[in-house]
PDB file of N, CA and C in Angstrom:
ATOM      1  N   UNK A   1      42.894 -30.435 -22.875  1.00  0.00           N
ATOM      2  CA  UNK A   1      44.270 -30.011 -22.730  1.00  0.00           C
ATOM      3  C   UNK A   1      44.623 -30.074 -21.243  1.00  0.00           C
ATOM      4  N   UNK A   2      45.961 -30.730 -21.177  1.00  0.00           N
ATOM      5  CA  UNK A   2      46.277 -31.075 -19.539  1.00  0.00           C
ATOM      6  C   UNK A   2      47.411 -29.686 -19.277  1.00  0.00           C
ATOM      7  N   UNK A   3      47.185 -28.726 -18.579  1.00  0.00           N
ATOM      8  CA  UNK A   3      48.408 -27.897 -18.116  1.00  0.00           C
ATOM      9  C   UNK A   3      48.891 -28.153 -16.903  1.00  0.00           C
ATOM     10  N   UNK A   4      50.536 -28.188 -16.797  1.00  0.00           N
ATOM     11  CA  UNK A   4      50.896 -27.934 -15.690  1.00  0.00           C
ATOM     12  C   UNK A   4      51.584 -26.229 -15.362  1.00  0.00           C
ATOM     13  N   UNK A   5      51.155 -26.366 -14.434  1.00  0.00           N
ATOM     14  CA  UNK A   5      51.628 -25.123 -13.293  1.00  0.00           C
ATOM     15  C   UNK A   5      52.772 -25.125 -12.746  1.00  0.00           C
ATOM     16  N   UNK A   6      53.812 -24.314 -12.951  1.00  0.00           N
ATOM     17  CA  UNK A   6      54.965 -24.232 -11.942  1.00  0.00           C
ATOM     18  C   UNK A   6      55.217 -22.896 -11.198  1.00  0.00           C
ATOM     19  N   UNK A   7      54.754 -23.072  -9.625  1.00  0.00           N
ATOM     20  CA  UNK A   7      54.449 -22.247  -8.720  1.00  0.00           C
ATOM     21  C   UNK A   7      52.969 -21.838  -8.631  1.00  0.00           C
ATOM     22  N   UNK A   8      52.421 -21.974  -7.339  1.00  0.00           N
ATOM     23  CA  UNK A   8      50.840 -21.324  -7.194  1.00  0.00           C
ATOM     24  C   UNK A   8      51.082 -20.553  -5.814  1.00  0.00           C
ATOM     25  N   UNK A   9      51.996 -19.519  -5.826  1.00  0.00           N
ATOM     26  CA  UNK A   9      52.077 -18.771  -5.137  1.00  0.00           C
ATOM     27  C   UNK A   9      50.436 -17.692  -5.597  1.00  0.00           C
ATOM     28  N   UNK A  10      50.733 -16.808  -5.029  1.00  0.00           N
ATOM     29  CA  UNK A  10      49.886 -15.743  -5.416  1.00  0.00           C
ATOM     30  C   UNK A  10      49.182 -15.740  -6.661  1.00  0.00           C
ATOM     31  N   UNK A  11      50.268 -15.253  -7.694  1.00  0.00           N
ATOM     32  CA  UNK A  11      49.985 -15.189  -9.257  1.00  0.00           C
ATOM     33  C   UNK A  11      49.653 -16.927  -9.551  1.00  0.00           C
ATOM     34  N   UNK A  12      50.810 -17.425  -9.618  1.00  0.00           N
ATOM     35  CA  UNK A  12      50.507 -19.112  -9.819  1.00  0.00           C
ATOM     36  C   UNK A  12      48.925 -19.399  -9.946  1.00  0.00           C
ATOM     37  N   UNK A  13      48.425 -19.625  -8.524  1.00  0.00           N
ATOM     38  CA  UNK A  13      46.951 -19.607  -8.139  1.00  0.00           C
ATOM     39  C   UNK A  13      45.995 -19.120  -8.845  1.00  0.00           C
ATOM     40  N   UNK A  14      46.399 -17.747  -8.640  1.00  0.00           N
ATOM     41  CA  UNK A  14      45.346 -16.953  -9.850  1.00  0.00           C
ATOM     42  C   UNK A  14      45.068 -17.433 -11.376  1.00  0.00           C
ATOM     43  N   UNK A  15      46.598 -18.083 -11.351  1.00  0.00           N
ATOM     44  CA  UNK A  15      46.069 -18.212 -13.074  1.00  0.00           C
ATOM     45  C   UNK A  15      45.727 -19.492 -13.109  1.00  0.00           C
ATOM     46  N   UNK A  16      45.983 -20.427 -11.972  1.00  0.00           N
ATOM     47  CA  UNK A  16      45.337 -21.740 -11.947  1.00  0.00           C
ATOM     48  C   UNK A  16      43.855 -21.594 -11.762  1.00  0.00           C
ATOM     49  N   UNK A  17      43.671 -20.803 -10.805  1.00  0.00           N
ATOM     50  CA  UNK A  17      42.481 -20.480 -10.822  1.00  0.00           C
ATOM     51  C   UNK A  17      41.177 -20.088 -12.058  1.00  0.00           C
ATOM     52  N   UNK A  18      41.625 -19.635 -13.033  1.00  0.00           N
ATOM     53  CA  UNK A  18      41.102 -18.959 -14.136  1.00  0.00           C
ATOM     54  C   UNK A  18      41.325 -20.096 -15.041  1.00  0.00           C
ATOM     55  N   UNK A  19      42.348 -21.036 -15.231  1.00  0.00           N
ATOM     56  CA  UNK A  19      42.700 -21.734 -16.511  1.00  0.00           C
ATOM     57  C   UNK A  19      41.333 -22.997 -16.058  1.00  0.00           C
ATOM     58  N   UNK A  20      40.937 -23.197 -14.646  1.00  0.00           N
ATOM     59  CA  UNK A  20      39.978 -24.462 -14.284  1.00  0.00           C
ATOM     60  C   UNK A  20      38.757 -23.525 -14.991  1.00  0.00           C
ATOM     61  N   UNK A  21      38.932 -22.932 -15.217  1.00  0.00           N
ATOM     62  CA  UNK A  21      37.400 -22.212 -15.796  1.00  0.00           C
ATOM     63  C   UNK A  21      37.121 -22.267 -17.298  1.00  0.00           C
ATOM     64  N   UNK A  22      38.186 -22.440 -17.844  1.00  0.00           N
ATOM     65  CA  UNK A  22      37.944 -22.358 -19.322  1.00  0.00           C
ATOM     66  C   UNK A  22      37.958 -23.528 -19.913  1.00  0.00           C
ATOM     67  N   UNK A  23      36.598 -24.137 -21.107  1.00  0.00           N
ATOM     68  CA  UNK A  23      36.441 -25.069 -21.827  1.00  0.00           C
ATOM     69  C   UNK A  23      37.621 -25.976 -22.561  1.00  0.00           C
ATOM     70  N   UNK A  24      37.594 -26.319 -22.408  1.00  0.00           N
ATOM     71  CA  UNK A  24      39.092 -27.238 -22.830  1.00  0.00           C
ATOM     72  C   UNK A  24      40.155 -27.396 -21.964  1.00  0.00           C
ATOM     73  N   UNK A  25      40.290 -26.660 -21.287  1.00  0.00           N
ATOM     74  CA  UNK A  25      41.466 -27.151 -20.041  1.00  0.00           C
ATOM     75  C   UNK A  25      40.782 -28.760 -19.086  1.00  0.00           C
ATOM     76  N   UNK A  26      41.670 -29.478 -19.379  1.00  0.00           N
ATOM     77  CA  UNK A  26      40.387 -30.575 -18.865  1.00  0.00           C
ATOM     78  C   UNK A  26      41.328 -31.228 -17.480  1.00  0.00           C
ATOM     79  N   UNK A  27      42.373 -30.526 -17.736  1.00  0.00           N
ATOM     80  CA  UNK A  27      42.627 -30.612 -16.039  1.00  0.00           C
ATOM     81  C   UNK A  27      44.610 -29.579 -16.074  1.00  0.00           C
ATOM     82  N   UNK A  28      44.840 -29.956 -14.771  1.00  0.00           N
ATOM     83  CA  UNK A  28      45.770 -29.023 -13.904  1.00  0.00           C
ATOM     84  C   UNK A  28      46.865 -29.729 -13.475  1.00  0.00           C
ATOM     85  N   UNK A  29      48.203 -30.225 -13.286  1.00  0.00           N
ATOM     86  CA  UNK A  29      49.179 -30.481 -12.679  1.00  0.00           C
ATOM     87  C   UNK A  29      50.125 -29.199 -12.316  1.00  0.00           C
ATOM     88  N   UNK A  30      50.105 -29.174 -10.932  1.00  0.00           N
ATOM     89  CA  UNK A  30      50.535 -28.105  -9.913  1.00  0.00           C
ATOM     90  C   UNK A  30      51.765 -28.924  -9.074  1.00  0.00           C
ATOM     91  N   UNK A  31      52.839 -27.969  -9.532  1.00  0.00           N
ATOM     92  CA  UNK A  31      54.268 -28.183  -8.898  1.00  0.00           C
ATOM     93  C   UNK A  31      54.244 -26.830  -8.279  1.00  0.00           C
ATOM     94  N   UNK A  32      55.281 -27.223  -6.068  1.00  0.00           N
ATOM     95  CA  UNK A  32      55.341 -26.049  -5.816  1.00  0.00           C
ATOM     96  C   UNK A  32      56.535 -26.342  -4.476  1.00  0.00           C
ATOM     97  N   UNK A  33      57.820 -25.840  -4.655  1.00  0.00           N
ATOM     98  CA  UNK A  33      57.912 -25.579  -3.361  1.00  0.00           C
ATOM     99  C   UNK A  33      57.356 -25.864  -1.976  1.00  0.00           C
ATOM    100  N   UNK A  34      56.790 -25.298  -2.149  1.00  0.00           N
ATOM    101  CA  UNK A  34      55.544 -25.209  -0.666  1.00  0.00           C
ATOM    102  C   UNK A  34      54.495 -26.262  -1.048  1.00  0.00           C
ATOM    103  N   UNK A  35      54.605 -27.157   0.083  1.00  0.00           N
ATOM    104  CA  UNK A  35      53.767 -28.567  -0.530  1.00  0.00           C
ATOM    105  C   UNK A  35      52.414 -28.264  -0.015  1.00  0.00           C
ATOM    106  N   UNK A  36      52.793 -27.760   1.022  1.00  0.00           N
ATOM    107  CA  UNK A  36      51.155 -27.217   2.119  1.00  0.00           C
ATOM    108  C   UNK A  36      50.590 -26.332   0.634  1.00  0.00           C
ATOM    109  N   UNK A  37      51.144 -25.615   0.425  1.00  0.00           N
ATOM    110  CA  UNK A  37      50.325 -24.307  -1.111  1.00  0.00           C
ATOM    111  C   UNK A  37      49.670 -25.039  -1.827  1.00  0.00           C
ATOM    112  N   UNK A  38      50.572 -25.614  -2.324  1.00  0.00           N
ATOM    113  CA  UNK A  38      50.618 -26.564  -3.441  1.00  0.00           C
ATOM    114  C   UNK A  38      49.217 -27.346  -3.059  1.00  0.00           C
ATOM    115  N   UNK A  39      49.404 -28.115  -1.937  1.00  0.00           N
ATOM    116  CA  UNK A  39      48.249 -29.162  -1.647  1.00  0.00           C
ATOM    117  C   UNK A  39      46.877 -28.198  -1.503  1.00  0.00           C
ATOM    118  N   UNK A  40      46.806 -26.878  -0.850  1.00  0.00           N
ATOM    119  CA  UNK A  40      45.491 -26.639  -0.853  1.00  0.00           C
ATOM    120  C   UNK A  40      44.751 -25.889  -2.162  1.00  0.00           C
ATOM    121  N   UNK A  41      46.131 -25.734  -3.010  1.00  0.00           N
ATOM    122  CA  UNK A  41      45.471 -25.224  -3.938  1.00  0.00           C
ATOM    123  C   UNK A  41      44.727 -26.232  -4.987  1.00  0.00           C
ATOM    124  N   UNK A  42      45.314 -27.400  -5.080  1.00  0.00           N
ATOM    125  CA  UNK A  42      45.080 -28.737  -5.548  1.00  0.00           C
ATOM    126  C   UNK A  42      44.159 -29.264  -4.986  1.00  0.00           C
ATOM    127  N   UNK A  43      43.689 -29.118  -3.652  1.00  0.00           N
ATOM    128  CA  UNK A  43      42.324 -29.366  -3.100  1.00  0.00           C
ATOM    129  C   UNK A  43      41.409 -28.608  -3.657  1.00  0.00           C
ATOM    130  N   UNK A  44      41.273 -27.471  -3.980  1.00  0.00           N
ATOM    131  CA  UNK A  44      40.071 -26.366  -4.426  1.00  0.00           C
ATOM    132  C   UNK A  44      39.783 -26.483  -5.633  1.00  0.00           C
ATOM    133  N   UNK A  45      40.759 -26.695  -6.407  1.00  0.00           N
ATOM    134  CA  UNK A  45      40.601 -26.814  -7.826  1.00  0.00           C
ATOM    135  C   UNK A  45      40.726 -28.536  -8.187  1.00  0.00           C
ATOM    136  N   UNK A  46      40.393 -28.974  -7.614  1.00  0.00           N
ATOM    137  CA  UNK A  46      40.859 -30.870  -8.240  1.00  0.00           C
ATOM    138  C   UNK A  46      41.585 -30.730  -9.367  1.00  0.00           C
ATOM    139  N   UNK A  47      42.934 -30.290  -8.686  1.00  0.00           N
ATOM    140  CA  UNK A  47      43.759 -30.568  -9.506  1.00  0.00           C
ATOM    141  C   UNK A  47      45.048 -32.036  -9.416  1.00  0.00           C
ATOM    142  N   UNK A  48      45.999 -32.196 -10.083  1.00  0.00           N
ATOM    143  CA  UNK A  48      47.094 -33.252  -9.834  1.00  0.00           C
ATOM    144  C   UNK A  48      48.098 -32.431  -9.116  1.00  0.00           C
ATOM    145  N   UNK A  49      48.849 -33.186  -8.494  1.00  0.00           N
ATOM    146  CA  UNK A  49      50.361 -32.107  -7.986  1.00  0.00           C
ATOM    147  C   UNK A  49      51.456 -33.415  -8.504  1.00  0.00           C
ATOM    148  N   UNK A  50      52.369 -32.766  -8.322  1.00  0.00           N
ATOM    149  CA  UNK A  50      53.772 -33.632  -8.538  1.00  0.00           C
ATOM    150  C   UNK A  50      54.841 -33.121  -7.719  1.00  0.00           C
ATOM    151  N   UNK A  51      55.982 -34.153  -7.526  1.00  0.00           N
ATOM    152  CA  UNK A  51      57.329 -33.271  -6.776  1.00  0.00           C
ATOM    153  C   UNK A  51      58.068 -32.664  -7.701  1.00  0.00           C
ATOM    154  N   UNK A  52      58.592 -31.625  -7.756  1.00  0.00           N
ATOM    155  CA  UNK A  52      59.317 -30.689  -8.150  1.00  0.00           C
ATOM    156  C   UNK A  52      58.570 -30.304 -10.406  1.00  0.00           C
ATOM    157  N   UNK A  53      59.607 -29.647 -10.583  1.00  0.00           N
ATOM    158  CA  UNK A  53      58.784 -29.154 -11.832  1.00  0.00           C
ATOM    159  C   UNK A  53      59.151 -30.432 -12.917  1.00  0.00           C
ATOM    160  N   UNK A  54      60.633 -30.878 -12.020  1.00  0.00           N
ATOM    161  CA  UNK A  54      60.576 -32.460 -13.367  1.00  0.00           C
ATOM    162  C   UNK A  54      59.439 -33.344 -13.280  1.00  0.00           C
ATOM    163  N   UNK A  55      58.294 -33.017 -11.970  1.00  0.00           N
ATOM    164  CA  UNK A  55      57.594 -33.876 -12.078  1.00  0.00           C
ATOM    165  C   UNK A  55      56.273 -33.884 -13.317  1.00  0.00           C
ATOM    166  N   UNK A  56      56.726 -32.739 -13.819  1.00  0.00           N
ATOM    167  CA  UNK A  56      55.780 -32.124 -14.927  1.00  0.00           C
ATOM    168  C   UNK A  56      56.085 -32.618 -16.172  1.00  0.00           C
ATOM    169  N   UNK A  57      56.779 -32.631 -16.416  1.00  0.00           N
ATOM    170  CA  UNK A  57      57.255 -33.330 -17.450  1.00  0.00           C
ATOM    171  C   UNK A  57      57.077 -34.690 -17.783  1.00  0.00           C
ATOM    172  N   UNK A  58      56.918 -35.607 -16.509  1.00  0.00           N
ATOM    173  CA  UNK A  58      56.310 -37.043 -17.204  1.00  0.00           C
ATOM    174  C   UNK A  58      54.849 -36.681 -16.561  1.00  0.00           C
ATOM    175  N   UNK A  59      54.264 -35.758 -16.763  1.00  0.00           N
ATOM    176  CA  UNK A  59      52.484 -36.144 -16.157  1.00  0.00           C
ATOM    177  C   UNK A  59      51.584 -35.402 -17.281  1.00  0.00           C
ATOM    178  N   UNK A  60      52.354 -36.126 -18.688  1.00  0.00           N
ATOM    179  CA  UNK A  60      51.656 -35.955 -19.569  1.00  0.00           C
ATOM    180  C   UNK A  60      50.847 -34.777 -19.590  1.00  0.00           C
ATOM    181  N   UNK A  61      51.415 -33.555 -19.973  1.00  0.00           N
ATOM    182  CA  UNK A  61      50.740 -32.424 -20.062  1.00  0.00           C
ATOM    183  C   UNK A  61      51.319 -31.834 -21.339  1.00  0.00           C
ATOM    184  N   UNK A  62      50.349 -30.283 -21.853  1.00  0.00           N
ATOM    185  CA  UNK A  62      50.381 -29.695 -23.076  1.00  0.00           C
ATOM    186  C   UNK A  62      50.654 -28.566 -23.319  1.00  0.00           C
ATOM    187  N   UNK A  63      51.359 -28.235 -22.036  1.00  0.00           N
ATOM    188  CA  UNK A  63      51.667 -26.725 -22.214  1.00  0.00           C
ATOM    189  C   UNK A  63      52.068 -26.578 -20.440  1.00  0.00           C
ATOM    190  N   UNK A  64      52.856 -25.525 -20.552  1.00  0.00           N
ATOM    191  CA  UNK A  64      53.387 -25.380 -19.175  1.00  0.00           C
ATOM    192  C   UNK A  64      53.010 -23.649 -18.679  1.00  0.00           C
ATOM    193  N   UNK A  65      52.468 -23.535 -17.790  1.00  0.00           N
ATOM    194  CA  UNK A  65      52.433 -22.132 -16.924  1.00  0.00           C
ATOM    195  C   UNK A  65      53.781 -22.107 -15.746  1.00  0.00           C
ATOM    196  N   UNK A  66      54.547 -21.016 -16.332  1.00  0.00           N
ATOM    197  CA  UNK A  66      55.338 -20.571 -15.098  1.00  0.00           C
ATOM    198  C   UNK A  66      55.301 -19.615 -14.335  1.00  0.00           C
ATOM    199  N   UNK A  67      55.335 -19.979 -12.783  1.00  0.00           N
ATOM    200  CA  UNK A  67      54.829 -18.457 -11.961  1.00  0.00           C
ATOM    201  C   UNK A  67      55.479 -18.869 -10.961  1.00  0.00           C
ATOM    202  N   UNK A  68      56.619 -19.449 -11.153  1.00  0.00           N
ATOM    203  CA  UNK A  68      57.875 -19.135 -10.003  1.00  0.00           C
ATOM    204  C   UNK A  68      58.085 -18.114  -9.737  1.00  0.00           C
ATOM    205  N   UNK A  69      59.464 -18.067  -8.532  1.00  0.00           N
ATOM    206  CA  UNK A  69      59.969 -17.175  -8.421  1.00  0.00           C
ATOM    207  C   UNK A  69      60.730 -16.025  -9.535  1.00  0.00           C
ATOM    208  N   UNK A  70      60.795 -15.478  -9.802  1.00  0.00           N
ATOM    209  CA  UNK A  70      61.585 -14.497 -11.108  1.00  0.00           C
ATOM    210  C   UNK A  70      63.301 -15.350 -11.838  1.00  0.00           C
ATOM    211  N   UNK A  71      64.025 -16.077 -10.385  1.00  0.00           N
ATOM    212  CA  UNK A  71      65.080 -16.054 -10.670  1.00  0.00           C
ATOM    213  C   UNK A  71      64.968 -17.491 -11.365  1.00  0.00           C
ATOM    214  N   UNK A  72      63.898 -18.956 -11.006  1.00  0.00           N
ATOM    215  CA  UNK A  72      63.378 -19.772 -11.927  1.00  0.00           C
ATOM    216  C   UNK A  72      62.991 -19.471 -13.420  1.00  0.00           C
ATOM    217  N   UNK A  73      62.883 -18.380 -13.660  1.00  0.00           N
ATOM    218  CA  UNK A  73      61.867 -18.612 -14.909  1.00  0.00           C
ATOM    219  C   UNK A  73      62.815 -18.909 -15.808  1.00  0.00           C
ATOM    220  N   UNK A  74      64.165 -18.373 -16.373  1.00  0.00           N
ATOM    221  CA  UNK A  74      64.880 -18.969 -17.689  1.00  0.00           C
ATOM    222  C   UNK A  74      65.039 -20.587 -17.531  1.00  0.00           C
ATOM    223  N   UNK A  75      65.022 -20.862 -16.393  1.00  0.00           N
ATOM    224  CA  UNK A  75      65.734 -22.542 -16.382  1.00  0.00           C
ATOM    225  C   UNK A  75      64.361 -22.937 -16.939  1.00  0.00           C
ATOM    226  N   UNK A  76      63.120 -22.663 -16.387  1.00  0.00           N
ATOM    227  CA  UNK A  76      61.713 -23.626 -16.261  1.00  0.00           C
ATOM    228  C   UNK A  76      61.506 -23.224 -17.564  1.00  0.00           C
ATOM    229  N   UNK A  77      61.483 -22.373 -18.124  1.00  0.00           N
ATOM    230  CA  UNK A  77      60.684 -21.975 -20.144  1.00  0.00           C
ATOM    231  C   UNK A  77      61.760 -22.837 -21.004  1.00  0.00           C
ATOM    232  N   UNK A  78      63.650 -22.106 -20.465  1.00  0.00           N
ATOM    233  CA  UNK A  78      64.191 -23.529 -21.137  1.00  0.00           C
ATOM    234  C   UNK A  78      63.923 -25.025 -21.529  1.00  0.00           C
ATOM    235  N   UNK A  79      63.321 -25.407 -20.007  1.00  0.00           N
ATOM    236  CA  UNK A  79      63.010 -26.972 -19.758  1.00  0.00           C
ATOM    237  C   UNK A  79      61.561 -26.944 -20.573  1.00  0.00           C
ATOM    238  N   UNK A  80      61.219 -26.179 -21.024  1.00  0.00           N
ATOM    239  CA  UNK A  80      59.373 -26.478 -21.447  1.00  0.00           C
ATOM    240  C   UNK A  80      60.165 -26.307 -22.415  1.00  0.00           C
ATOM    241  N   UNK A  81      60.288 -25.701 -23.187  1.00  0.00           N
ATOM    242  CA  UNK A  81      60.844 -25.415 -24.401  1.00  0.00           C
ATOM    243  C   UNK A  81      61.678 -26.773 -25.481  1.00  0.00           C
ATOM    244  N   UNK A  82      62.524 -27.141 -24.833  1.00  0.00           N
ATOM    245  CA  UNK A  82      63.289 -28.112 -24.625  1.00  0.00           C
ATOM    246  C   UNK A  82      62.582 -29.291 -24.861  1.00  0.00           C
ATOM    247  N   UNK A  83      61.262 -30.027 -23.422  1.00  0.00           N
ATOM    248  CA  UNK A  83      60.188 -30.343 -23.850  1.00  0.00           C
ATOM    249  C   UNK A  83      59.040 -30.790 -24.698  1.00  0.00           C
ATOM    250  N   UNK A  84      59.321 -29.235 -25.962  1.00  0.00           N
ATOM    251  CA  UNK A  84      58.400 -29.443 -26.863  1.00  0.00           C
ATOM    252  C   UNK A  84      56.991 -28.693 -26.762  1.00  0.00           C
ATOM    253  N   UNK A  85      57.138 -28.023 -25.657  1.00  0.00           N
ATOM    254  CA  UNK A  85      55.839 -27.789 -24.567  1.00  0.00           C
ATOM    255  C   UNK A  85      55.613 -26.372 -25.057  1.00  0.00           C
ATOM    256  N   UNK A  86      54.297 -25.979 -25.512  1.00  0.00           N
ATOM    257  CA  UNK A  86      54.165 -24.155 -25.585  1.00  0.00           C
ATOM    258  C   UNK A  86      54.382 -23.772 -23.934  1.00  0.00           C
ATOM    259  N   UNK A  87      54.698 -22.460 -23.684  1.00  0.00           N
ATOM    260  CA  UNK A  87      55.064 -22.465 -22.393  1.00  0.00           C
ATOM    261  C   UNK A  87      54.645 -20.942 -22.435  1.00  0.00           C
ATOM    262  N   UNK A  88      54.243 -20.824 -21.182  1.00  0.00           N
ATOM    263  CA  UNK A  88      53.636 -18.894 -20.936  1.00  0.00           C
ATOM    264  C   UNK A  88      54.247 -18.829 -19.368  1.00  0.00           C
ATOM    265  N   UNK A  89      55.174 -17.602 -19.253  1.00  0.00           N
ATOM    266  CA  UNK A  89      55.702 -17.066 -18.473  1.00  0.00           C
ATOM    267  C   UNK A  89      54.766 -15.938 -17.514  1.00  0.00           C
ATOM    268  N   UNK A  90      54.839 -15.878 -16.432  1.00  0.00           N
ATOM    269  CA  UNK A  90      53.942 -15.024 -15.898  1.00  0.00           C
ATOM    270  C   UNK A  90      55.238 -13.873 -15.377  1.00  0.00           C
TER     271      UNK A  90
END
């Protein structure tokens, strides 16, 4: 299962962090604002990154994590939703 990530702020991270750990996650696409974040968190975890969260959407993934900012989250679960995508809100 391919997840993407939208935001690896703090929380983001954390749960990127934890999802590289579990059997079946067989990889990570990380969208972020902050490209520097974004990039080192994508260094630690070999993960994919993309530009912005539409970039999630064509990088073939199976589910979406959101851990934006608070005032993102209806647009980004809409767009997963929308998608087709199971989607978990942080």
């Amino acid at each position: 299962m391919r997840l993407g990530i939208a935001g690896v702020g703090r929380m983001g991270a954390f749960h990127a962090r934890t999802l590289s750990t579990i059997q079946g996650v067989g990889g990570l696409v990380l969208a972020d604002t902050d490209l520097d974040r974004r990039n080192r968190v994508a260094d630690e975890l070999a993960a994919d990154v993309v530009d912005g969260v539409e970039g999630l959407f064509s990088a073939g993934i199976d589910g979406l994590v959101v851990a934006a900012s608070t005032d993102a989250h209806a647009d980004f679960v809409l767009a997963g939703v929308q998608a087709g995508l199971p989607v978990f809100c942080e």
